[in-house]
Protein backbone atom coordinates (compact mmCIF):
# COMPACT_ATOMS: atom_id res chain seq x y z
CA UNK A 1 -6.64 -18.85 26.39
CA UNK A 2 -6.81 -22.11 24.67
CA UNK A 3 -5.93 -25.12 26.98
CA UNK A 4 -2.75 -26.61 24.67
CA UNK A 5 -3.34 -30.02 26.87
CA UNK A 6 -6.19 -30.70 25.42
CA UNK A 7 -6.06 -33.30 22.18
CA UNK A 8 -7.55 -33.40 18.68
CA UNK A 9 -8.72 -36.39 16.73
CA UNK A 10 -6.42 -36.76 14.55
CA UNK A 11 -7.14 -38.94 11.63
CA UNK A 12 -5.13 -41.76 11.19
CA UNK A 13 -6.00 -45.60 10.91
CA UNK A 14 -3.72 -46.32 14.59
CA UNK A 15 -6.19 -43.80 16.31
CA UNK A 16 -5.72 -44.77 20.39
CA UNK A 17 -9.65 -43.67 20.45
CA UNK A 18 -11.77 -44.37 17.71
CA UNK A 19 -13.54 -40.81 16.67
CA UNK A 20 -17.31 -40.83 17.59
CA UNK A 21 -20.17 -41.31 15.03
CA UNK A 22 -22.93 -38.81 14.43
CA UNK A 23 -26.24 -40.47 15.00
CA UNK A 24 -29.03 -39.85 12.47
CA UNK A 25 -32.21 -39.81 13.20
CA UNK A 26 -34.50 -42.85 11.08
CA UNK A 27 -31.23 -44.59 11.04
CA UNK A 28 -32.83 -47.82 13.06
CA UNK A 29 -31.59 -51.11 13.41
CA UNK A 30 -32.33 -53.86 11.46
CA UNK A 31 -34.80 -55.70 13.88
CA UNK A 32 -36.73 -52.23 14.11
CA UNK A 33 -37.38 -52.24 10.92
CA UNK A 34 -38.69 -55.83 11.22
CA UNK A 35 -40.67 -55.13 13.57
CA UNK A 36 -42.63 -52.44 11.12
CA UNK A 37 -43.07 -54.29 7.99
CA UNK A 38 -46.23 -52.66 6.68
CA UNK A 39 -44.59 -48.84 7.24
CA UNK A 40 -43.57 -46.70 4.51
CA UNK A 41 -39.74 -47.03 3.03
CA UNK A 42 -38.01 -44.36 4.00
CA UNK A 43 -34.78 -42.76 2.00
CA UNK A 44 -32.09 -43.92 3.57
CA UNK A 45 -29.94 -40.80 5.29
CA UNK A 46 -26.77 -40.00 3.74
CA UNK A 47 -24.26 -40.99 6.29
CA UNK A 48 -20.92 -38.94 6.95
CA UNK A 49 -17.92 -39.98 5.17
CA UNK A 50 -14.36 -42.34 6.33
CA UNK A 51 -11.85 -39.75 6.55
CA UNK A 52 -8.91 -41.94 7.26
CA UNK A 53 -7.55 -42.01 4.15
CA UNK A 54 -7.20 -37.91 4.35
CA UNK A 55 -3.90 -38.08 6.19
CA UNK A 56 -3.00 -36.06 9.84
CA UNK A 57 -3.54 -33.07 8.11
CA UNK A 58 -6.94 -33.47 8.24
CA UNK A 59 -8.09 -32.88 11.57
CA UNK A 60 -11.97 -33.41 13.09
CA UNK A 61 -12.70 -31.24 16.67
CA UNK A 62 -13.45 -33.91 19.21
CA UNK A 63 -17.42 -34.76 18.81
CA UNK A 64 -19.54 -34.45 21.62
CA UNK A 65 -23.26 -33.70 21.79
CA UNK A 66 -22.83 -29.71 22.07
CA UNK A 67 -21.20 -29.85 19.06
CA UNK A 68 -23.79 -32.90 17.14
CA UNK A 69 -26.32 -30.09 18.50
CA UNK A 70 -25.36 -27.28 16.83
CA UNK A 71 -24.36 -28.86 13.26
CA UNK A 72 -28.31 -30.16 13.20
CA UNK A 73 -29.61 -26.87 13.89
CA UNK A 74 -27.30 -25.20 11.64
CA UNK A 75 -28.41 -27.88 8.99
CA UNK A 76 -32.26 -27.52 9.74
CA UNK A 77 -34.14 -25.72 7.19
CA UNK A 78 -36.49 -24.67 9.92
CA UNK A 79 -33.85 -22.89 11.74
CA UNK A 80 -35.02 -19.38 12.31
CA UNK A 81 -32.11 -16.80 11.16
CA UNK A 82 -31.49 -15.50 14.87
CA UNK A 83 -31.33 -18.95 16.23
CA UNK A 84 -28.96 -19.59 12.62
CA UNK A 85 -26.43 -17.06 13.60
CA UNK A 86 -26.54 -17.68 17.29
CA UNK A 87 -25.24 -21.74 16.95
CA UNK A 88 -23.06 -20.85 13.86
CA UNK A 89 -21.39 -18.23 16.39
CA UNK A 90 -20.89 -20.92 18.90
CA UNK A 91 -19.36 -23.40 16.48
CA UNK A 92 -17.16 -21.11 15.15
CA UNK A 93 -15.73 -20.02 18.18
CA UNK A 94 -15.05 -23.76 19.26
CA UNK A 95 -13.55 -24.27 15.88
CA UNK A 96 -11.37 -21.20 16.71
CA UNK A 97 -10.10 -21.91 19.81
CA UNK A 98 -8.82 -25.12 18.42
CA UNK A 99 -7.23 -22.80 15.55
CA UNK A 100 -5.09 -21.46 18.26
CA UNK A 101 -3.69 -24.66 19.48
CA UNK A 102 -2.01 -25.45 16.99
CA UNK A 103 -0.30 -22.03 16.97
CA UNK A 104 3.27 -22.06 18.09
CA UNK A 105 3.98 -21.10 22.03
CA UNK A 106 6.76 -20.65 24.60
CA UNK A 107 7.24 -21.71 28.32
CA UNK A 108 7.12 -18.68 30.32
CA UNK A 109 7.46 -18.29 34.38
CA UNK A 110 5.12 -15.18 35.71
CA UNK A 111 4.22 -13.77 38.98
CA UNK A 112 1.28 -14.44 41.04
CA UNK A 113 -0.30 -11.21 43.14
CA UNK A 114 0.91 -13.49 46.30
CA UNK A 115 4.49 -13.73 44.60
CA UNK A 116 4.00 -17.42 43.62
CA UNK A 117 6.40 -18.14 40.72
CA UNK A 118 3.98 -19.87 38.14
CA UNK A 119 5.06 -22.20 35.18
CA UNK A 120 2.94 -21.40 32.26
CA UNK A 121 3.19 -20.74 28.05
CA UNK A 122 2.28 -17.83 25.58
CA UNK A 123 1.49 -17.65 22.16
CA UNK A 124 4.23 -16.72 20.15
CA UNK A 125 4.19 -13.13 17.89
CA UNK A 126 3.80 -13.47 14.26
CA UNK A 127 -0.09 -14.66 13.91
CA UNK A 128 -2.46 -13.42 11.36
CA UNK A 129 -6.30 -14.37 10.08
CA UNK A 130 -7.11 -14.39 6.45
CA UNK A 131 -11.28 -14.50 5.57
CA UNK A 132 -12.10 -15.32 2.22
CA UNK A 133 -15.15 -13.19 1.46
CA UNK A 134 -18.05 -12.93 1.80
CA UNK A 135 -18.63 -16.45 4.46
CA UNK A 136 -15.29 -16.24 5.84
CA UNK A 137 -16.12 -12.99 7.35
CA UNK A 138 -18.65 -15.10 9.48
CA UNK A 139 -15.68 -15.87 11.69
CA UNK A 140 -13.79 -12.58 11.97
CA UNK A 141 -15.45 -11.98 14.92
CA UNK A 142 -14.94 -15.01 16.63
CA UNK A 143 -10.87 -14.72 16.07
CA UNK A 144 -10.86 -11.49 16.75
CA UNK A 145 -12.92 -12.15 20.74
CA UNK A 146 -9.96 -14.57 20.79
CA UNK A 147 -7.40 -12.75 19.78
CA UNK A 148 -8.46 -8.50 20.59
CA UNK A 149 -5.31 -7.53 18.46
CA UNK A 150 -4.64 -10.34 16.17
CA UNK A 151 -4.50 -8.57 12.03
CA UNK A 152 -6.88 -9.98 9.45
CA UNK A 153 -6.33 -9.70 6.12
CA UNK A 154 -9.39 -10.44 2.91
CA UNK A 155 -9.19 -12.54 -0.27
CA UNK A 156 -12.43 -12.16 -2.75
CA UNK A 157 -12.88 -15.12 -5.03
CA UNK A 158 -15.68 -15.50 -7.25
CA UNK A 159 -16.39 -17.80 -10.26
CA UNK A 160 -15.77 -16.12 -13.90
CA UNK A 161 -19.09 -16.09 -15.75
CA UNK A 162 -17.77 -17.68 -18.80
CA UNK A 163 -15.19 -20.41 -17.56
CA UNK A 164 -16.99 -21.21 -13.94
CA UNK A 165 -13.29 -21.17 -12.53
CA UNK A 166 -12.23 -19.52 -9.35
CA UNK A 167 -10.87 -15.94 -9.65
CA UNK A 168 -9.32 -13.64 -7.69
CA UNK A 169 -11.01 -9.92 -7.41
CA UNK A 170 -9.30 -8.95 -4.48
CA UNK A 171 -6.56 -9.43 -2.01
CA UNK A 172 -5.38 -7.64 0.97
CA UNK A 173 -2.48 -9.00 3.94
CA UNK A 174 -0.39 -7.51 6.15
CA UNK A 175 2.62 -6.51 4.40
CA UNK A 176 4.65 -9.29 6.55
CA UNK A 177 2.33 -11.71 5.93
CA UNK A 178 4.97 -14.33 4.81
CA UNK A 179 6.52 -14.05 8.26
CA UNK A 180 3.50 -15.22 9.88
CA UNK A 181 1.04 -18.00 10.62
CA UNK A 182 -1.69 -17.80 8.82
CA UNK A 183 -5.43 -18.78 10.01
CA UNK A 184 -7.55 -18.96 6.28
CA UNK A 185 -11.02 -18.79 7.87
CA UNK A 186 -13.77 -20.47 5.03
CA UNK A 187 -16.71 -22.05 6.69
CA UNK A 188 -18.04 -24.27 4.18
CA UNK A 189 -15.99 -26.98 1.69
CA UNK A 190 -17.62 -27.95 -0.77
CA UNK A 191 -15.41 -28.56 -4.18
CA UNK A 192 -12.22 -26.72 -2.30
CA UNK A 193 -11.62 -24.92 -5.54
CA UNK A 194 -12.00 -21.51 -3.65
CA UNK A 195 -9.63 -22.60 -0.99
CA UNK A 196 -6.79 -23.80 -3.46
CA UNK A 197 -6.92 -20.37 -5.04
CA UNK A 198 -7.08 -18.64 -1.86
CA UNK A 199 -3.89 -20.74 -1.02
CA UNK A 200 -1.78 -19.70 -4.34
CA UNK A 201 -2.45 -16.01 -3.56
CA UNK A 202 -0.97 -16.52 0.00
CA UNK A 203 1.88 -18.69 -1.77
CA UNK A 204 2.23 -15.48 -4.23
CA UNK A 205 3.15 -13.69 -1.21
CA UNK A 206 5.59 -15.64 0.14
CA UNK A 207 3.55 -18.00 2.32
CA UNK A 208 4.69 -21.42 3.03
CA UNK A 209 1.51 -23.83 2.88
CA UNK A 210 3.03 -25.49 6.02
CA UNK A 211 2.44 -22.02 7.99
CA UNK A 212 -1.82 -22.57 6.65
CA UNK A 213 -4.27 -23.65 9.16
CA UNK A 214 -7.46 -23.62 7.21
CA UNK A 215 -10.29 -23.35 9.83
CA UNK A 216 -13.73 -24.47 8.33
CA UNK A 217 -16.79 -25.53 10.16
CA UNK A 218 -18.13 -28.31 7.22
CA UNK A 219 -16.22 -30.23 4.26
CA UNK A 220 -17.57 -32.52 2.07
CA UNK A 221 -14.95 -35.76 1.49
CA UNK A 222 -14.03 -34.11 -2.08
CA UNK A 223 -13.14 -30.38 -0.81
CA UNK A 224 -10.80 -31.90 2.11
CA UNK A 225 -8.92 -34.21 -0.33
CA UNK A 226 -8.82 -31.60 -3.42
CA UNK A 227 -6.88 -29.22 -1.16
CA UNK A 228 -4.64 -31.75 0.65
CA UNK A 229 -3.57 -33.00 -2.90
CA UNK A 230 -2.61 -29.68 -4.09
CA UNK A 231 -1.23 -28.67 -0.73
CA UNK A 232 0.25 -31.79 1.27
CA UNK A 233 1.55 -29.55 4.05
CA UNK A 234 -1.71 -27.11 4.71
CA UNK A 235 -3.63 -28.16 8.29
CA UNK A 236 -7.48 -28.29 7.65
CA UNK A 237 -9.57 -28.00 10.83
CA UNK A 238 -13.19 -28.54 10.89
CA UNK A 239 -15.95 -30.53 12.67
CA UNK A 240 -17.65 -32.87 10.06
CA UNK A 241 -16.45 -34.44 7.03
CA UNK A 242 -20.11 -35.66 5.41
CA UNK A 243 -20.89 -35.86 2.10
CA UNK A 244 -23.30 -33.06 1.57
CA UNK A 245 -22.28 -29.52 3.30
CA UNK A 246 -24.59 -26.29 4.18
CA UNK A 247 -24.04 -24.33 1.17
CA UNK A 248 -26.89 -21.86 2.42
CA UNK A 249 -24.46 -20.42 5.14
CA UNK A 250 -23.22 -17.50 3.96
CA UNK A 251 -26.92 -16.53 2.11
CA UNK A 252 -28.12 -17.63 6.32
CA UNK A 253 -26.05 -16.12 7.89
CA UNK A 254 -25.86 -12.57 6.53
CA UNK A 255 -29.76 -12.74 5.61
CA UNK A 256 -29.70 -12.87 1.57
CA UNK A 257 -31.59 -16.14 1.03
């Protein structure tokens, strides 16, 4: 059960705690590299991108070095494929239990097996997941060790040969879907073009974009802010906002690359 007391960076300038910055590695000091003056120049690394301007619905998982951890070793090219699908199973389960905070719940009272009357909450009926194949079926699992009975329903987008653009091959919800709160599971963001038409279908069905908690593990700056502008009300949860993303997930993770 997810622990509803604990908080999320949200992104806004009046932050109480500034977020915490990924390190990279060969990003020394100034005075280091003083020190070295006959070494080779190095590429500078890319660093992550400002995502204050995104708005609250934005939101980053709180950083810590578990999490720094497993981004690098998704992002290593070195990574075996067991070791791949081992630490993006981790990371998506983090990013899922933080899904299911910001799910609706109730105050409930319950019974102890010494008769103690405890004060407590429960998740309230009326959730669903949403993958959109093939990488968003990465984190079916991980909702569904969450969540035993929780319904999941597919989208299939692919680009048309001709005009490049996002269509939709295939869609499949819960017949109530529009009732419910819907968890759109898509690991990587790169343009967000997938997403936005992922988002339409749901809207097709009666959705309302406020009811959308997109769960991702990577965005780039450009996929966040596509999506928010289309859909101002949609939650986006993920852990980094950095300029490039690991497009090679879903070819890792299912072993086609």
């Amino acid at each position: 059960m997810p622990c509803h007391n604990q908080q999320l960076n949200t992104i806004s300038s009046g932050q109480e705690h500034p977020m915490k910055q990924v390190r990279f590695a060969n990003s020394s000091s100034s005075s280091s590299a003083a020190a070295a003056p006959d070494s080779e120049p190095c590429e500078a690394p890319i660093q992550p991108a400002s995502p204050e301007n995104l708005g609250p619905q934005l939101k980053l998982l709180p950083l810590n070095d578990q999490i720094r951890e497993l981004q690098t070793i998704i992002r290593d090219k070195t990574t075996s494929r067991g070791d791949f699908v081992f630490c993006a199973d981790r990371l998506i389960r983090l990013v899922v239990e933080e899904g299911l905070n910001q799910l609706p719940y109730s105050e409930c009272t319950v019974t102890t097996p010494t008769g103690y009357k405890y004060e407590g909450v429960k998740f309230e009926r009326g959730n669903c997941g949403v993958s959109i194949m093939r990488s968003g079926e990465a984190m079916e699992q991980g909702l569904r060790d969450c969540c035993r009975s929780i319904r999941i329903g597919k989208i299939l987008i692919q680009s048309d040969e001709e005009t490049q653009k996002a269509k939709v091959y295939y869609a499949k919800f819960p017949p109530d879907v529009y009732r419910r709160k819907v968890l759109l599971m898509y690991p990587i963001l790169s343009t967000g073009n997938t997403v936005i038409e992922a988002v339409r279908v749901l809207i097709e069905h009666r959705v309302q974009p406020k009811h959308i908690i997109l769960l991702s593990l990577f965005s780039t700056p450009h996929g966040a802010k596509s999506i928010i502008q289309e859909f101002p009300d949609i939650t986006i949860l993920t852990t980094e906002v950095h300029p490039v993303a690991p497009t090679h997930f879903g070819q890792r993770y299912f072993g086609t690359d």
